[in-house]
Protein backbone atom coordinates (compact mmCIF):
# COMPACT_ATOMS: atom_id res chain seq x y z
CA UNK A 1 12.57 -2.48 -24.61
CA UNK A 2 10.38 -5.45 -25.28
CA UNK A 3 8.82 -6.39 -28.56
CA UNK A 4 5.15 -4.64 -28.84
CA UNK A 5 3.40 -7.56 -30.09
CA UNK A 6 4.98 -10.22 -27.66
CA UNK A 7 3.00 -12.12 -25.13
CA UNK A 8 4.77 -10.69 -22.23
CA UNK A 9 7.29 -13.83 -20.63
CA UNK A 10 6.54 -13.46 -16.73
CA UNK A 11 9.83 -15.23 -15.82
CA UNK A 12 11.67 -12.34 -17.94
CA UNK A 13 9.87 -9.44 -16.79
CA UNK A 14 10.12 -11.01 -13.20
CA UNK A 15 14.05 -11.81 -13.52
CA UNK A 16 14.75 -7.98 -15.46
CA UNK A 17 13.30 -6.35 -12.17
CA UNK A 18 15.16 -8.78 -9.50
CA UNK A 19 18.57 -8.34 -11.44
CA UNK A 20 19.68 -4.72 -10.40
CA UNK A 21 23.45 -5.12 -9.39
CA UNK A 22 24.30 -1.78 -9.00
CA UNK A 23 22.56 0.62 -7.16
CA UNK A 24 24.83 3.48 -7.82
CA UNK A 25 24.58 2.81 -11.66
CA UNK A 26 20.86 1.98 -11.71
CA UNK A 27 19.02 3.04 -14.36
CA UNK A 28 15.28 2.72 -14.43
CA UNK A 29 13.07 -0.07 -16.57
CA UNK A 30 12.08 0.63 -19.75
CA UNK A 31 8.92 -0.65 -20.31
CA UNK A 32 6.15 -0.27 -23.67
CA UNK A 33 2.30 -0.29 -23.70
CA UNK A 34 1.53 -3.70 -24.29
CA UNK A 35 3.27 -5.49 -21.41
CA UNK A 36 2.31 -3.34 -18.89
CA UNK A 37 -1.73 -3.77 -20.36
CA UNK A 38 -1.21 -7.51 -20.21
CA UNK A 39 0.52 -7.32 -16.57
CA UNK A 40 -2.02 -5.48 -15.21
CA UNK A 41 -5.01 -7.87 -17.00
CA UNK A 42 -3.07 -11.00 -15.48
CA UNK A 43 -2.80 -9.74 -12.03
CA UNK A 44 -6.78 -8.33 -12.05
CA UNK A 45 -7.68 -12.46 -13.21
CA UNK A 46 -6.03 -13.24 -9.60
CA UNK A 47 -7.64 -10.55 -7.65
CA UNK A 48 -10.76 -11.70 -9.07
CA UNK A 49 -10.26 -15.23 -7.71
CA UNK A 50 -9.50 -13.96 -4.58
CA UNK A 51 -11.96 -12.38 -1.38
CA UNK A 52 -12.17 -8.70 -0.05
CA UNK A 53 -10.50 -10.06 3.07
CA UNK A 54 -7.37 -12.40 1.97
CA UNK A 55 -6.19 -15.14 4.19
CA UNK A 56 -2.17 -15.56 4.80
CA UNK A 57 -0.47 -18.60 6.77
CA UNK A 58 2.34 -17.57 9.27
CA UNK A 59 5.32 -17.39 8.42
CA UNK A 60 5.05 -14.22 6.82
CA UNK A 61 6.32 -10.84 6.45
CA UNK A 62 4.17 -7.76 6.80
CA UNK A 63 5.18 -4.94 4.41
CA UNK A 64 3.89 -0.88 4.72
CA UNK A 65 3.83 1.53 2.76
CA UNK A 66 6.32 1.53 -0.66
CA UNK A 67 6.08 4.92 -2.10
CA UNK A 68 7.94 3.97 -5.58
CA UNK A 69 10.86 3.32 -3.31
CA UNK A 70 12.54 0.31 -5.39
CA UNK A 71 15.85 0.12 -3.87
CA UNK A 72 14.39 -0.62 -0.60
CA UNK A 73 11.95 -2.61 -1.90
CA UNK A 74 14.45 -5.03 -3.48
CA UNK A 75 16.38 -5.16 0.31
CA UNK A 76 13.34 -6.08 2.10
CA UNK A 77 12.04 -9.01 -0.63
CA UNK A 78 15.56 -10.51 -0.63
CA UNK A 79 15.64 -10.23 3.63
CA UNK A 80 15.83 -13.92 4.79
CA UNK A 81 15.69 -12.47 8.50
CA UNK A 82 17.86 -14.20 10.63
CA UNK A 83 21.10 -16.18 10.74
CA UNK A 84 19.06 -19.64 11.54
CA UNK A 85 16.37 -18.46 8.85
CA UNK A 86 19.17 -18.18 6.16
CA UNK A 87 21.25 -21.12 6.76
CA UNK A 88 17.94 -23.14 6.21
CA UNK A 89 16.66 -20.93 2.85
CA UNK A 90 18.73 -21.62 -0.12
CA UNK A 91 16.41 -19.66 -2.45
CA UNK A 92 16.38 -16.09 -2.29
CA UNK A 93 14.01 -14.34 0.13
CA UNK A 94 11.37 -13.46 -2.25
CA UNK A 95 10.40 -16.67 -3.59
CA UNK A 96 10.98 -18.49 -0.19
CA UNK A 97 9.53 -16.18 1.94
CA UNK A 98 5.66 -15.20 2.31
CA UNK A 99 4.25 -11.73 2.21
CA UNK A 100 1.69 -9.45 2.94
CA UNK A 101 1.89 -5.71 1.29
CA UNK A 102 -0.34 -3.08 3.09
CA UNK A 103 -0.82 -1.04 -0.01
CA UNK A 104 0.42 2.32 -1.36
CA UNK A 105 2.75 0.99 -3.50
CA UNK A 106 2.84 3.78 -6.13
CA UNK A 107 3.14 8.11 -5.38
CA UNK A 108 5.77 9.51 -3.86
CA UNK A 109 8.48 8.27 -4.96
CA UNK A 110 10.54 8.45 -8.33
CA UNK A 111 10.20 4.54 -9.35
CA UNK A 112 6.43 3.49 -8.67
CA UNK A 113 5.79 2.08 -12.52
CA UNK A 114 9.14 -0.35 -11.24
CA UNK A 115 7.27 -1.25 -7.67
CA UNK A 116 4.36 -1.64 -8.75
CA UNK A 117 5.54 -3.95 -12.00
CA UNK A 118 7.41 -5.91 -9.77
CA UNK A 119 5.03 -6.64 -6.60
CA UNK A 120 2.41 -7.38 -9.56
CA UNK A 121 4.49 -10.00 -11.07
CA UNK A 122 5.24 -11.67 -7.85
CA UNK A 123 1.62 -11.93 -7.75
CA UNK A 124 1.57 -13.95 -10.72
CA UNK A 125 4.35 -16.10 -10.20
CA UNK A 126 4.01 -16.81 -6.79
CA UNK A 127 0.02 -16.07 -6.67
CA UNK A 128 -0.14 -18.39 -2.67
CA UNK A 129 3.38 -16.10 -1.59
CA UNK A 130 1.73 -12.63 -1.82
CA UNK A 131 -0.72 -10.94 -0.74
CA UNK A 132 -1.26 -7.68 -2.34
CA UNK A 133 -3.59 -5.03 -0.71
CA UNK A 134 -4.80 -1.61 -1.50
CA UNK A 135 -3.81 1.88 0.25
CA UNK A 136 -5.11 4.85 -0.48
CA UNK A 137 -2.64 5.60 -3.03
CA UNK A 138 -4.25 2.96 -5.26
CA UNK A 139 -7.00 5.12 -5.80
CA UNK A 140 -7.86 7.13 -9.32
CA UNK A 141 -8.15 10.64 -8.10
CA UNK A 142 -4.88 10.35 -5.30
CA UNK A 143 -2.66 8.86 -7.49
CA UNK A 144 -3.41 11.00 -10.31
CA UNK A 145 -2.51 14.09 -8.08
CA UNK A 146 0.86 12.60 -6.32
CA UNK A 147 2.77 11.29 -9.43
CA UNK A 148 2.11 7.68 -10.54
CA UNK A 149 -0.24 9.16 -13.22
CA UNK A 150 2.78 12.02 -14.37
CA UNK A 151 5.41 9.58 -14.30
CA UNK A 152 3.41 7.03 -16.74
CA UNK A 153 3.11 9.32 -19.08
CA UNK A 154 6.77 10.38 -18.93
CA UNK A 155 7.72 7.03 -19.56
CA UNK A 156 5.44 6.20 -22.12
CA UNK A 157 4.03 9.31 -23.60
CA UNK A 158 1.30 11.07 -22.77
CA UNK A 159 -1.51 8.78 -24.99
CA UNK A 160 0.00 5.37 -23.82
CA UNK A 161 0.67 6.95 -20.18
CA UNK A 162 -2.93 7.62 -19.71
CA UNK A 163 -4.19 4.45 -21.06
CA UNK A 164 -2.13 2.12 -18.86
CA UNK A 165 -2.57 4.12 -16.22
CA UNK A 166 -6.62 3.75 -16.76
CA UNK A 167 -5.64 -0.01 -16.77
CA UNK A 168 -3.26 0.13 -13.43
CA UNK A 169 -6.50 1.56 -11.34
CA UNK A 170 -8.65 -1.53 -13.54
CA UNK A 171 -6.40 -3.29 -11.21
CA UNK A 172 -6.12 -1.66 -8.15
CA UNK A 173 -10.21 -1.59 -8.18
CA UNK A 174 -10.07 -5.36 -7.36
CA UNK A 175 -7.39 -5.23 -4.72
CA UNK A 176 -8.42 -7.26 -2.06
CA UNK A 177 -8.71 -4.51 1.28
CA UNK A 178 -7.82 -6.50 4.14
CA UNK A 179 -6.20 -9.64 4.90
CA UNK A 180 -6.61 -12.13 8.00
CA UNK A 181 -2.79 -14.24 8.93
CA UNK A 182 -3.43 -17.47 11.22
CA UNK A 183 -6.66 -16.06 11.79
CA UNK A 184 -5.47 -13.92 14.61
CA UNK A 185 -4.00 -10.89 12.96
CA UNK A 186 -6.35 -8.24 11.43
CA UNK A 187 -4.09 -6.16 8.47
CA UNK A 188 -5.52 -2.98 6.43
CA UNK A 189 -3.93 -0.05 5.26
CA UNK A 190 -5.68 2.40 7.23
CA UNK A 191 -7.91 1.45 10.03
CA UNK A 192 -11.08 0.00 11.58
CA UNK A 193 -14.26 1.32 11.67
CA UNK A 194 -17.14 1.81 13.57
CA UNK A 195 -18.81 -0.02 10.47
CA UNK A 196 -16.84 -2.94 11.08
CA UNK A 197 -18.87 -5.71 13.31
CA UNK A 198 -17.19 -8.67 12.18
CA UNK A 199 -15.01 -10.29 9.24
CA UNK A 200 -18.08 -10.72 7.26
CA UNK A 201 -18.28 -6.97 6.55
CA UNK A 202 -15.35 -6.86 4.86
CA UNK A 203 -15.84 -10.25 2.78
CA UNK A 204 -19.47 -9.07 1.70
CA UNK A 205 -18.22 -5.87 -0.05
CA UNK A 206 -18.11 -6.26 -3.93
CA UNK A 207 -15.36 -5.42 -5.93
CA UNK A 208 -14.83 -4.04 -8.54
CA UNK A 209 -14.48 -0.89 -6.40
CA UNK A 210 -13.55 2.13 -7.99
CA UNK A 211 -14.72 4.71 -5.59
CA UNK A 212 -14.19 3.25 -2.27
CA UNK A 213 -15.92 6.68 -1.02
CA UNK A 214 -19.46 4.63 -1.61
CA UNK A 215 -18.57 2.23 0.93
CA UNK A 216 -18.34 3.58 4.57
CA UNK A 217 -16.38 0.82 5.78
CA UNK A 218 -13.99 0.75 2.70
CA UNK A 219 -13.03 4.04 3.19
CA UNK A 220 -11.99 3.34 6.50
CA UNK A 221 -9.95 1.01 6.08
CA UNK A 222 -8.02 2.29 3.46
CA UNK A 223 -7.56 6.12 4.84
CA UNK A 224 -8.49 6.17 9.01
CA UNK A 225 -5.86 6.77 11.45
CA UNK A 226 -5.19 5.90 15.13
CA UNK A 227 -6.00 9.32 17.14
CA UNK A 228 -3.03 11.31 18.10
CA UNK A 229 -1.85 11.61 21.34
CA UNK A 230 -3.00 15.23 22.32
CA UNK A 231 -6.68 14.43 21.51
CA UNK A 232 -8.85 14.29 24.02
CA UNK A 233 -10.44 11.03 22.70
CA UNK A 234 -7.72 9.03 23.39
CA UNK A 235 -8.37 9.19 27.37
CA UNK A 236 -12.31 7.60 26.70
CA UNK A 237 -13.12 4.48 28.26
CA UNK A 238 -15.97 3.68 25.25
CA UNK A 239 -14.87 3.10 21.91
CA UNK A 240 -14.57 6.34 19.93
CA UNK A 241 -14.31 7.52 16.42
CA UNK A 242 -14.14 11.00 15.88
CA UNK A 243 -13.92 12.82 12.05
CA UNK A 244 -10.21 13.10 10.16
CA UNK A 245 -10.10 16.53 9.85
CA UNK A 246 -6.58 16.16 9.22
CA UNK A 247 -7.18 13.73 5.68
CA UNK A 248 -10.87 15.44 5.68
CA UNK A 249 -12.41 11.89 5.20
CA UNK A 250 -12.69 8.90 7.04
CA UNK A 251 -12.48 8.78 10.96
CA UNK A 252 -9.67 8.84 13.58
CA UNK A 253 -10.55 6.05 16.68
CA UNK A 254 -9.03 5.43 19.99
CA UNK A 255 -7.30 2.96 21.91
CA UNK A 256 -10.81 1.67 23.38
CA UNK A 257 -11.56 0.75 19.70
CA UNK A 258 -8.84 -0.89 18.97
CA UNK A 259 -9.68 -3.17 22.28
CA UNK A 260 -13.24 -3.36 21.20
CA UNK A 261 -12.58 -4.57 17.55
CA UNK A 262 -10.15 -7.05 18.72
CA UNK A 263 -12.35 -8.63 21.09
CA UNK A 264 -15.71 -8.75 18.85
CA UNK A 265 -13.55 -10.42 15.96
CA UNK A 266 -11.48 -12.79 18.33
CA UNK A 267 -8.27 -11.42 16.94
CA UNK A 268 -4.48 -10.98 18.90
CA UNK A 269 -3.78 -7.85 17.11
CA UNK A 270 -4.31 -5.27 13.84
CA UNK A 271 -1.86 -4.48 11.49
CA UNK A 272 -1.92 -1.11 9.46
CA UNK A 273 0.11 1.33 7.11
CA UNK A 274 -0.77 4.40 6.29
CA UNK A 275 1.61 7.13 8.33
CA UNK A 276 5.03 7.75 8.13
CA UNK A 277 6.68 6.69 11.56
CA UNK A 278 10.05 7.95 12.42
CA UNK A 279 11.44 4.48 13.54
CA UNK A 280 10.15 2.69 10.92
CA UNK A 281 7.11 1.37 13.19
CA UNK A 282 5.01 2.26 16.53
CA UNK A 283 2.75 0.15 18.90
CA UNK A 284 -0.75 1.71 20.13
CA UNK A 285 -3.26 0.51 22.88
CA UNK A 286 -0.78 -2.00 24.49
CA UNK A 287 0.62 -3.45 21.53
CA UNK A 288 -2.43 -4.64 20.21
CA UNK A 289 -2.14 -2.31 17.35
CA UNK A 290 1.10 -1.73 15.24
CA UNK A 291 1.58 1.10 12.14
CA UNK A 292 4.17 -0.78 9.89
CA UNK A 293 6.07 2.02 7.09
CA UNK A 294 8.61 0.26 5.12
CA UNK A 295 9.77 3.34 3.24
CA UNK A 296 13.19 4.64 4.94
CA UNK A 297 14.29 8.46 4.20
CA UNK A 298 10.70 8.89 2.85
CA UNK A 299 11.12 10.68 -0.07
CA UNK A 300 14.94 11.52 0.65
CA UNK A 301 13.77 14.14 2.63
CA UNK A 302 12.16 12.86 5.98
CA UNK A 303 15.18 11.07 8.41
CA UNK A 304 12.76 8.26 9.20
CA UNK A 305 13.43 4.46 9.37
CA UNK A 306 11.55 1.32 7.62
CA UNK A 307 10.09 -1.18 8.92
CA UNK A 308 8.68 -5.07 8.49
CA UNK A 309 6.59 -6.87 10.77
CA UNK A 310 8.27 -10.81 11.00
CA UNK A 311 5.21 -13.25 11.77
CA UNK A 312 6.43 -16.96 13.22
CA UNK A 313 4.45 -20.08 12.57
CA UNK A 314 3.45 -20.21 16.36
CA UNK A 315 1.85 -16.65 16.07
CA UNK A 316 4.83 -14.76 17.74
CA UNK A 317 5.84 -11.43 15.85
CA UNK A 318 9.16 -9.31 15.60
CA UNK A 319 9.71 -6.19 14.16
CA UNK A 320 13.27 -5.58 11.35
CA UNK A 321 14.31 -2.34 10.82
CA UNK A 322 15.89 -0.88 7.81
CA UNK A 323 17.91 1.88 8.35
CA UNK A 324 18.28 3.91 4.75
CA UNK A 325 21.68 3.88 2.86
CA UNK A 326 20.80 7.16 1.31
CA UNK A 327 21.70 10.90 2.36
CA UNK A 328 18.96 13.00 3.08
CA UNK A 329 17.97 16.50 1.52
CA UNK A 330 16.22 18.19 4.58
CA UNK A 331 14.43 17.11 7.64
CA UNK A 332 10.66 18.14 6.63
CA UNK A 333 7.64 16.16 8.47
CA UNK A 334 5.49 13.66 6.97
CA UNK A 335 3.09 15.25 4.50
CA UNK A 336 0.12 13.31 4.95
CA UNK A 337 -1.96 12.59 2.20
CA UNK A 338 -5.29 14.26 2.05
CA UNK A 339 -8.61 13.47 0.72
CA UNK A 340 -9.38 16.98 -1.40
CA UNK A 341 -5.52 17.75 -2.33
CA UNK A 342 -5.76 17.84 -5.97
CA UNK A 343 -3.90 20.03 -8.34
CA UNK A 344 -5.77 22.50 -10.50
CA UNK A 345 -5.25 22.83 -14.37
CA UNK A 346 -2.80 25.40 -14.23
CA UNK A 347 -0.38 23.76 -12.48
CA UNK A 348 -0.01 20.69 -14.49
CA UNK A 349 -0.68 21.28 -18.29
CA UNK A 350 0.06 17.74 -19.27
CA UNK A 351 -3.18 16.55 -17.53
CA UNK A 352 -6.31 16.57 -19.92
CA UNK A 353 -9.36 18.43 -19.16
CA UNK A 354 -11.19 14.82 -18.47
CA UNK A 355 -8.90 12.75 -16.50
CA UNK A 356 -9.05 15.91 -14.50
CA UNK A 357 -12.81 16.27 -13.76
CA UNK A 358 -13.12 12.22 -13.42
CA UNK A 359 -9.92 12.73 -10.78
CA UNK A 360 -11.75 15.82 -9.51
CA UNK A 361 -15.08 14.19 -9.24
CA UNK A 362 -13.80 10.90 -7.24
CA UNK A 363 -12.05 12.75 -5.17
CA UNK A 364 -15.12 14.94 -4.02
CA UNK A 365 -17.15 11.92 -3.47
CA UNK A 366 -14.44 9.71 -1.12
CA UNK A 367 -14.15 13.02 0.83
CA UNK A 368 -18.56 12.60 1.04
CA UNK A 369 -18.31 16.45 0.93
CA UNK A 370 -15.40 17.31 3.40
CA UNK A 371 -13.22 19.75 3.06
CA UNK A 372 -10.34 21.19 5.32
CA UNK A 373 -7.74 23.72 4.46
């Protein structure tokens, strides 16, 4: 464990996160108060410098969801792609390569303090390699309800737990929530919106952000979804967006949306997160939309695939999929995350009677009064 009074040495935390040898001996990162305070203050100074809609240059990589997955998300930062791509990269994928996260980093999973550590000090040592954006997860009330919040304090103790984890949503308020690559591909978490006219919309909303429930068009793109394939919707000519009753916030849209976004903003194609998909990735509306989830045997429970999105230079895209080296415990469906699924009092006793009503309160206002059982 580091010293409590050190400036935290970026190189060092960076290298003690990269250098995991062993998988089947792997034991997690110890970490203290003070180096995770000044991670998350460094990483906020870059998200300040940067817009609501971040720009990437192809090459890149497009990463989905995480879920405190770390093994996997060592694989994927250290894939050089192909055999031409490695003979040419002599420097390890994560440093050579460029990348842009679609959020939801933390929850879930058993490791998110490790993800979330190490995608944040990427940021800061290779601030024009990453792009970091926010998913729903990075949001006070849902990841106080689906672990990251619980597995701080474990770590640290309850007093220390709460505080960084006060200073990890600091962060996360000034996540940029979108990202343009070559200027042709559109990336968000969740989805587009029928407040979404054109680029502009997204650069123009202010950050800090800490309830993205005030801002219609926030909200969708960090929690809407492409509507399934049994609703009617799907079959309309005119764009569509319909409710979520399934999250109970935000809106589900159709393939006559997607067609309609893409040709108001003059873009090839939008890239989102957001849903668990069995191979690790699925196309909708004629390819011009793709769901990217990078998080194979979700949970060690779910028999699903991962999934990166490989952009070229010229604009030409590829999909890699990770198959999962781990055995799974059952063969349960994606629990989608919903707006109003908070625990109650009784069923955590470690959460204090404020953090819970500020959770409680955020919660009810990004759900704008939905609620669906």
């Amino acid at each position: 464990m580091a010293d409590d009074n050190k400036t935290l040495d970026m190189n060092e935390f960076l290298k003690r996160h990269l250098n995991v040898r062993n998988w089947l001996n792997y034991r997690e990162q110890t970490y203290n108060k003070t180096e995770l305070v000044q991670l998350t203050e460094m990483v906020t100074e870059l998200f300040r410098t940067e817009q609501t809609l971040a720009k990437m240059s192809p090459p890149c990589t497009i990463v989905g969801d995480i879920h405190g997955q770390y093994s996997d998300l060592l694989r994927l930062l250290n894939s050089r792609g192909s055999k031409l791509e490695s003979k040419k990269l002599s420097q390890p994928g994560f440093c050579a390569n460029r990348f842009v996260f679609l959020g939801d980093y933390v929850d879930r999973g058993s490791h998110s303090i490790e993800c979330i550590s190490l995608v944040f000090a990427l940021k800061i040592v290779y601030p024009g390699n990453y792009v970091l954006l926010r998913g729903n997860h990075e949001t006070r009330a849902i990841n106080f309800a689906y672990g990251f919040r619980e597995e701080l304090m474990n770590k640290l103790g309850e007093a220390d737990g709460a505080d960084v984890w006060e200073k990890f949503n600091e962060a996360f308020s000034w996540m940029p929530l979108a990202c343009i690559v070559g200027e042709r591909i559109l990336c968000m978490h969740g989805g587009i919106s029928p407040e979404l006219h054109s680029l502009d919309d997204i650069r123009k909303i202010k950050r800090p952000l800490v309830d993205v429930g005030t801002i219609h068009l926030a909200q969708d793109l960090l929690w809407a979804d492409p509507a399934p394939d049994q609703t009617m919707i799907v079959v309309h000519d005119e764009p569509v967006y319909n409710k979520n009753t399934v999250r109970g916030l935000s809106c589900v849209f159709n393939a006559a949306a997607v067609r309609d976004t893409c040709k108001r903003l003059n873009i090839q194609m939008i890239v989102r997160a957001h849903q668990m998909m069995p191979e690790g990735f699925r196309f909708y509306c004629d390819r011009k939309l793709i769901t990217i989830f990078s998080a194979p045997r979700y949970m060690n429970e779910t028999d699903n695939k991962g999934a990166v999105l490989k952009v070229e230079e010229s604009g030409k895209f590829g999909v890699i999929v990770m198959n999962s080296k781990k055995t799974p415990t059952g063969n349960m469906n994606d629990e989608l995350t919903r707006a109003d699924d908070i625990p109650s009092q009784g069923t955590d006793k470690k959460k204090s009677d404020s953090t819970s009503k500020t959770a409680q309160s955020t919660s009810s206002k990004s759900a704008s009064g939905s609620k669906n059982d």
